[in-house]
Every structure is written in C-alpha cells, then in structure tokens.
N, C-alpha and C. Protein backbone atom coordinates (compact mmCIF):
# COMPACT_ATOMS: atom_id res chain seq x y z
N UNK A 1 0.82 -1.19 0.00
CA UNK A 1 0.00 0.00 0.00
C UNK A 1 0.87 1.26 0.00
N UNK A 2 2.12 1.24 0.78
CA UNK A 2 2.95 2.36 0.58
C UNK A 2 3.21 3.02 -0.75
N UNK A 3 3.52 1.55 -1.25
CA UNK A 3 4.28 1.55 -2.38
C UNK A 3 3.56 2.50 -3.29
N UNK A 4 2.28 1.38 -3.33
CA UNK A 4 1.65 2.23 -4.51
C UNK A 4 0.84 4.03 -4.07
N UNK A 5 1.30 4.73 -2.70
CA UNK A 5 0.91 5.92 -2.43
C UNK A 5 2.24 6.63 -2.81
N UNK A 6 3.49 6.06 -2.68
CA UNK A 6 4.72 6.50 -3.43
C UNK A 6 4.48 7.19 -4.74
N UNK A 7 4.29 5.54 -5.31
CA UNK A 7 4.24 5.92 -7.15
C UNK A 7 3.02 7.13 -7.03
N UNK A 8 2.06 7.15 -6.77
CA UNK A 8 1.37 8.25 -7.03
C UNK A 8 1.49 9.63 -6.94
N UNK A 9 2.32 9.67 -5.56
CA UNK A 9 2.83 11.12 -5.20
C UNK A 9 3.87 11.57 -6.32
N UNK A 10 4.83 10.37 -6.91
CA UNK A 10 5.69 10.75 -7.76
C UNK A 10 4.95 11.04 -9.48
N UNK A 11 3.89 10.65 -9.33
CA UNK A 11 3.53 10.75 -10.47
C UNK A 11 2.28 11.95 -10.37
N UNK A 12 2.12 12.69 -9.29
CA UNK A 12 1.73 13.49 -9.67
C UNK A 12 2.53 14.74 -9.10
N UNK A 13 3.44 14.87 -9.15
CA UNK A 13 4.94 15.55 -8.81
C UNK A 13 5.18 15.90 -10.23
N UNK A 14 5.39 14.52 -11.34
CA UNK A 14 5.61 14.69 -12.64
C UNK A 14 5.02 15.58 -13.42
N UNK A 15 4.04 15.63 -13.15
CA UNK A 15 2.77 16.58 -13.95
C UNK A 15 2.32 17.90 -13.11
N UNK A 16 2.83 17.79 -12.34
CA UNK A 16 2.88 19.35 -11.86
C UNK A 16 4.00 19.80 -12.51
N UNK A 17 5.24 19.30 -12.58
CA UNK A 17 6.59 19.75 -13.08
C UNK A 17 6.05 19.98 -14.83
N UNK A 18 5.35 19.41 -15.47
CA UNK A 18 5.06 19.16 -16.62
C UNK A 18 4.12 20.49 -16.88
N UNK A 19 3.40 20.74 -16.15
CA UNK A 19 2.09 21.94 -15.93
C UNK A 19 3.37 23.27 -15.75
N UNK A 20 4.09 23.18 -14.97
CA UNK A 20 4.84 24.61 -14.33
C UNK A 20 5.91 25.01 -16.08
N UNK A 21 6.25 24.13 -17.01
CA UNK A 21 7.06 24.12 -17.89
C UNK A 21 5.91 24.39 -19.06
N UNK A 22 5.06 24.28 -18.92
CA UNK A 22 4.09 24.70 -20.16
C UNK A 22 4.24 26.12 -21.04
N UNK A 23 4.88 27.34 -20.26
CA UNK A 23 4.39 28.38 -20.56
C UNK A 23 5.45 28.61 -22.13
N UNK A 24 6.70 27.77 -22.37
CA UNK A 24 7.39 27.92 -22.88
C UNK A 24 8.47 28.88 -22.78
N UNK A 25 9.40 29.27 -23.87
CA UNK A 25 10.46 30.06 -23.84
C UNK A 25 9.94 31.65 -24.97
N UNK A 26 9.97 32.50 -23.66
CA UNK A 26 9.13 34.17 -23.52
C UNK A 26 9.46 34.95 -22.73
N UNK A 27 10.70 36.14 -23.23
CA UNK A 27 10.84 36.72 -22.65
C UNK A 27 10.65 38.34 -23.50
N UNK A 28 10.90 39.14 -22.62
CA UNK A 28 10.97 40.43 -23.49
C UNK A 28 11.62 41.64 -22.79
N UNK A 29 12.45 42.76 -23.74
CA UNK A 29 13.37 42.97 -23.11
C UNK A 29 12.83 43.83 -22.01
N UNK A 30 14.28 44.01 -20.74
CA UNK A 30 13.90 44.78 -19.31
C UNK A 30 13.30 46.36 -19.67
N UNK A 31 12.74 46.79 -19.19
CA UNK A 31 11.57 48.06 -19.25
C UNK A 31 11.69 48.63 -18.18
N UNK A 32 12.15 49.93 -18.11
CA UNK A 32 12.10 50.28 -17.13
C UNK A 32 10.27 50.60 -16.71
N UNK A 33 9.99 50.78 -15.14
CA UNK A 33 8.55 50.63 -15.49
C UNK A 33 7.84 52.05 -15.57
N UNK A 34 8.76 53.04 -15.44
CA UNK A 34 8.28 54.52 -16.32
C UNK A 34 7.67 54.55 -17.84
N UNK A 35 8.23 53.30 -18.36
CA UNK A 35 7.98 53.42 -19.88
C UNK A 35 7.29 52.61 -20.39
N UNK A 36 6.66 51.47 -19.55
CA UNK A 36 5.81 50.65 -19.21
C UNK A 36 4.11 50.87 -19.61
N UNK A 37 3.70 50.70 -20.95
CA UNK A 37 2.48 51.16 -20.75
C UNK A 37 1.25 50.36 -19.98
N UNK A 38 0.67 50.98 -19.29
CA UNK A 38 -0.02 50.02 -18.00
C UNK A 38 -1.40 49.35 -18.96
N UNK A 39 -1.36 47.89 -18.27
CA UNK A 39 -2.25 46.91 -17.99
C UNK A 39 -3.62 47.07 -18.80
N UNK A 40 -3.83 48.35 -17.51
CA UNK A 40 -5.35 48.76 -18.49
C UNK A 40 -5.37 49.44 -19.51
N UNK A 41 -4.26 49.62 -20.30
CA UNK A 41 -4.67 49.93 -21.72
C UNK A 41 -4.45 48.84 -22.58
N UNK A 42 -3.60 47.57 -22.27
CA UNK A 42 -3.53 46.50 -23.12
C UNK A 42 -5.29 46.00 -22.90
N UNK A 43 -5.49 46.07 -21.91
CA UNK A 43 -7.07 45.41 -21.21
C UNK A 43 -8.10 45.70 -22.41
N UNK A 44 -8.08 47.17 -22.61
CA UNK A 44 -9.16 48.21 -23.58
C UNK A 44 -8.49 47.67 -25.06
N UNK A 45 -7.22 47.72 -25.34
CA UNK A 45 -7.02 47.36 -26.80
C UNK A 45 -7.40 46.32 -26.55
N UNK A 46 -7.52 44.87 -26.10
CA UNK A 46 -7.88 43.33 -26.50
C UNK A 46 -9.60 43.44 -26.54
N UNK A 47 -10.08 44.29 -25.65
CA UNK A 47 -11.44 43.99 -25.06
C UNK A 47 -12.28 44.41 -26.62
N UNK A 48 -11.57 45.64 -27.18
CA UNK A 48 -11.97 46.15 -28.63
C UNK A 48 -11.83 45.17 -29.60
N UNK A 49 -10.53 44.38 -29.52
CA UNK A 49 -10.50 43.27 -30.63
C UNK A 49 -11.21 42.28 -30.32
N UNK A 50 -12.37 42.19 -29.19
CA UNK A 50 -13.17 41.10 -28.99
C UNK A 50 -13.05 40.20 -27.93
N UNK A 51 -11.66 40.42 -27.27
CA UNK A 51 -11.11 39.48 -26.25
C UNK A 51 -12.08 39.61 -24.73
N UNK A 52 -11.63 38.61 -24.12
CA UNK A 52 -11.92 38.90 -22.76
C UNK A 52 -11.22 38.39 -21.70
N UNK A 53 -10.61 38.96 -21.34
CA UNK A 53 -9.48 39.09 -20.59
C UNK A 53 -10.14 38.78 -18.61
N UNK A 54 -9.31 37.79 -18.09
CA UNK A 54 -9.40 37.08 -17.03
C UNK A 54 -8.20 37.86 -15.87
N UNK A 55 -6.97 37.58 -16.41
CA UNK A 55 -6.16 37.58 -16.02
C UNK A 55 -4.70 38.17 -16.27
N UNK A 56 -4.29 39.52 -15.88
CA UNK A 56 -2.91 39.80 -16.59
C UNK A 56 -2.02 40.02 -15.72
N UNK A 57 -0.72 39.70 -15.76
CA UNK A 57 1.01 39.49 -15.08
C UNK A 57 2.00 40.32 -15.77
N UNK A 58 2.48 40.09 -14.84
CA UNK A 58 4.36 40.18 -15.34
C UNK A 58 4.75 38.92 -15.29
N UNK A 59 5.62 38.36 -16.47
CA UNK A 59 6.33 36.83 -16.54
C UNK A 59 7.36 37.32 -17.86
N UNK A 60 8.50 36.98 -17.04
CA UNK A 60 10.03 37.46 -18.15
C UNK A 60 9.70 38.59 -18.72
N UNK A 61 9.96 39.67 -18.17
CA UNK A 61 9.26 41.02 -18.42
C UNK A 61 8.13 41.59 -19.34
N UNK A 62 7.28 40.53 -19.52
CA UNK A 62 6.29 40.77 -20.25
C UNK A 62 4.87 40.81 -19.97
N UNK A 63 3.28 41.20 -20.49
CA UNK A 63 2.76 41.15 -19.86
C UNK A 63 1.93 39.45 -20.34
N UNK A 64 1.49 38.70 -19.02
CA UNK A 64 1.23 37.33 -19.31
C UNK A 64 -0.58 37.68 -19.26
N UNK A 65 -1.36 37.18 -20.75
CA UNK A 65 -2.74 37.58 -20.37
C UNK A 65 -3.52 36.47 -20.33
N UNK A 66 -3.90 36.02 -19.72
CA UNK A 66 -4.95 34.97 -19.55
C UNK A 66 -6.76 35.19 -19.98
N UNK A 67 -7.10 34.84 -20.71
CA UNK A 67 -8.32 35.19 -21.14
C UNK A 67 -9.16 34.24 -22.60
N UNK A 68 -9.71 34.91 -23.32
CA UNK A 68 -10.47 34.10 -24.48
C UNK A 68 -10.14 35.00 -25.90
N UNK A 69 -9.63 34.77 -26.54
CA UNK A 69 -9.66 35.70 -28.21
C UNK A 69 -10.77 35.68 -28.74
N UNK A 70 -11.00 36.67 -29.25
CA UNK A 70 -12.45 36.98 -30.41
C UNK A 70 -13.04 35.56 -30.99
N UNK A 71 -12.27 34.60 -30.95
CA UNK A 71 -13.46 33.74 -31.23
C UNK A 71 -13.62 32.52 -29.90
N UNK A 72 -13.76 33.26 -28.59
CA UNK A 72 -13.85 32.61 -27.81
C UNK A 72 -12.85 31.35 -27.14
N UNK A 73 -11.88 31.53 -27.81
CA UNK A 73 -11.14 30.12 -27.47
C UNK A 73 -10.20 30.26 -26.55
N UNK A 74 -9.80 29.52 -25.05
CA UNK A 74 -8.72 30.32 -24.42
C UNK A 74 -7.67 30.33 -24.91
N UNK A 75 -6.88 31.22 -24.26
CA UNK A 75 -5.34 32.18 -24.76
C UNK A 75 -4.88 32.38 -23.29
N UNK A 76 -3.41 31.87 -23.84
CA UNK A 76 -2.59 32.48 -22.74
C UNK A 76 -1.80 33.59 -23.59
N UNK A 77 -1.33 34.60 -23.60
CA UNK A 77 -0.74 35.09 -24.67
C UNK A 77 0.31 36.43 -24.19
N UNK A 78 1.65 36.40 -24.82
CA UNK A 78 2.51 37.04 -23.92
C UNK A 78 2.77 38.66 -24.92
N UNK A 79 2.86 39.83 -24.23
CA UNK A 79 2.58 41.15 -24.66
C UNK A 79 3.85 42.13 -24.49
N UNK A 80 4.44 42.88 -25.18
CA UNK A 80 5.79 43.49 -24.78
C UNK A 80 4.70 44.29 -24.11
N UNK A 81 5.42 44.99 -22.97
CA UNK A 81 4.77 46.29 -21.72
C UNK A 81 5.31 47.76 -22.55
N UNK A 82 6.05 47.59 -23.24
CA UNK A 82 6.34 49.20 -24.23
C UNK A 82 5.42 49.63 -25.35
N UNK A 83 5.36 48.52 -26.23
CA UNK A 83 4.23 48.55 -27.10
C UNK A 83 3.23 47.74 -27.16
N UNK A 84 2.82 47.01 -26.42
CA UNK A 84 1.76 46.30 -26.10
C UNK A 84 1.69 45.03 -27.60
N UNK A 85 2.74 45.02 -28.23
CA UNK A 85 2.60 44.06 -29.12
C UNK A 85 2.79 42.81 -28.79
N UNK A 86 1.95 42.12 -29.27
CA UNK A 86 1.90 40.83 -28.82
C UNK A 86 4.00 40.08 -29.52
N UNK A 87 4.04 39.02 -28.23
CA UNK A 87 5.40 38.33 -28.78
C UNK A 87 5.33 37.12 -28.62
N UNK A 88 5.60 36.20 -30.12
CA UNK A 88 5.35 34.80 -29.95
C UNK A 88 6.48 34.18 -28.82
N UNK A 89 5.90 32.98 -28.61
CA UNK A 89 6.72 31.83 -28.18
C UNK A 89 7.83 31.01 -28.68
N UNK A 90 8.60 31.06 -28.25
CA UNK A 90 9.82 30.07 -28.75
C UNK A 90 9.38 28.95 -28.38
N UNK A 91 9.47 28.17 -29.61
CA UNK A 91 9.19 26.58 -29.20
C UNK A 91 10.54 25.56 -28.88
C-alpha cells in the first residue's frame, strides 16, 4: 500500500513539473517601469479586438494575459509592456 501511495505522489509531482514548464520560452526585453504602458490599456485594446481578458502578469518582463480571443477560445498570450505588441513563443 505504501508503495503504490509513493508511485502516485511521484507521479503526480511529474505533472505538476510538466504543468509549471508549459508556458514555454518568452521573454521580453527589461523596461524600465516609467515606460511601461499600463495593464489597463492592453485590457481596452484586447477587449476592442473582442477578447476577454481574465487575467494579466508580469512573466520574463512581459505582460502574461490569460483570457479568451475573439473567437472565444482560451489564450494564454505574452505582450511586450512598451508597445503592447503581442510576442510569440519560442518553441
């Protein structure tokens, strides 16, 4: 019975480690945060293109948005904080 509460803990150890590595390789360059255009104007540009926005961060100096794109589908999707342009993922 140990045993098999072992393997489980280790196997769901695995997939947390597997979940925390998802976001991929995204960074963008350091900003100072004077020059930083804030949050709620990326919020108003997505909300215009249809989006709906849940959730937004800082992750590797960028902004991390959690939400749905214009055709409803979720998005995690990473944003330079200077120009609010969106920046793909390195795969």
């Amino acid at each position: 019975m140990k045993k098999l509460i072992w393997i489980a803990a280790a196997a769901m150890s695995l997939m947390a480690a597997d979940v925390a590595l998802a976001d991929g390789n995204v960074s963008c360059p350091v900003t100072p945060r004077a020059e930083r255009k804030p949050a709620a104007e990326l919020t108003a540009k997505l909300k215009s293109l249809g989006w709906v926005i849940r959730k937004i961060q800082i992750y590797n100096n960028c902004y991390e948005v959690y939400g749905f794109d214009e055709n409803k589908k979720p998005v995690e999707a990473f944003f330079d904080p200077k120009t609010l342009e969106r920046v793909r993922v390195a795969s």
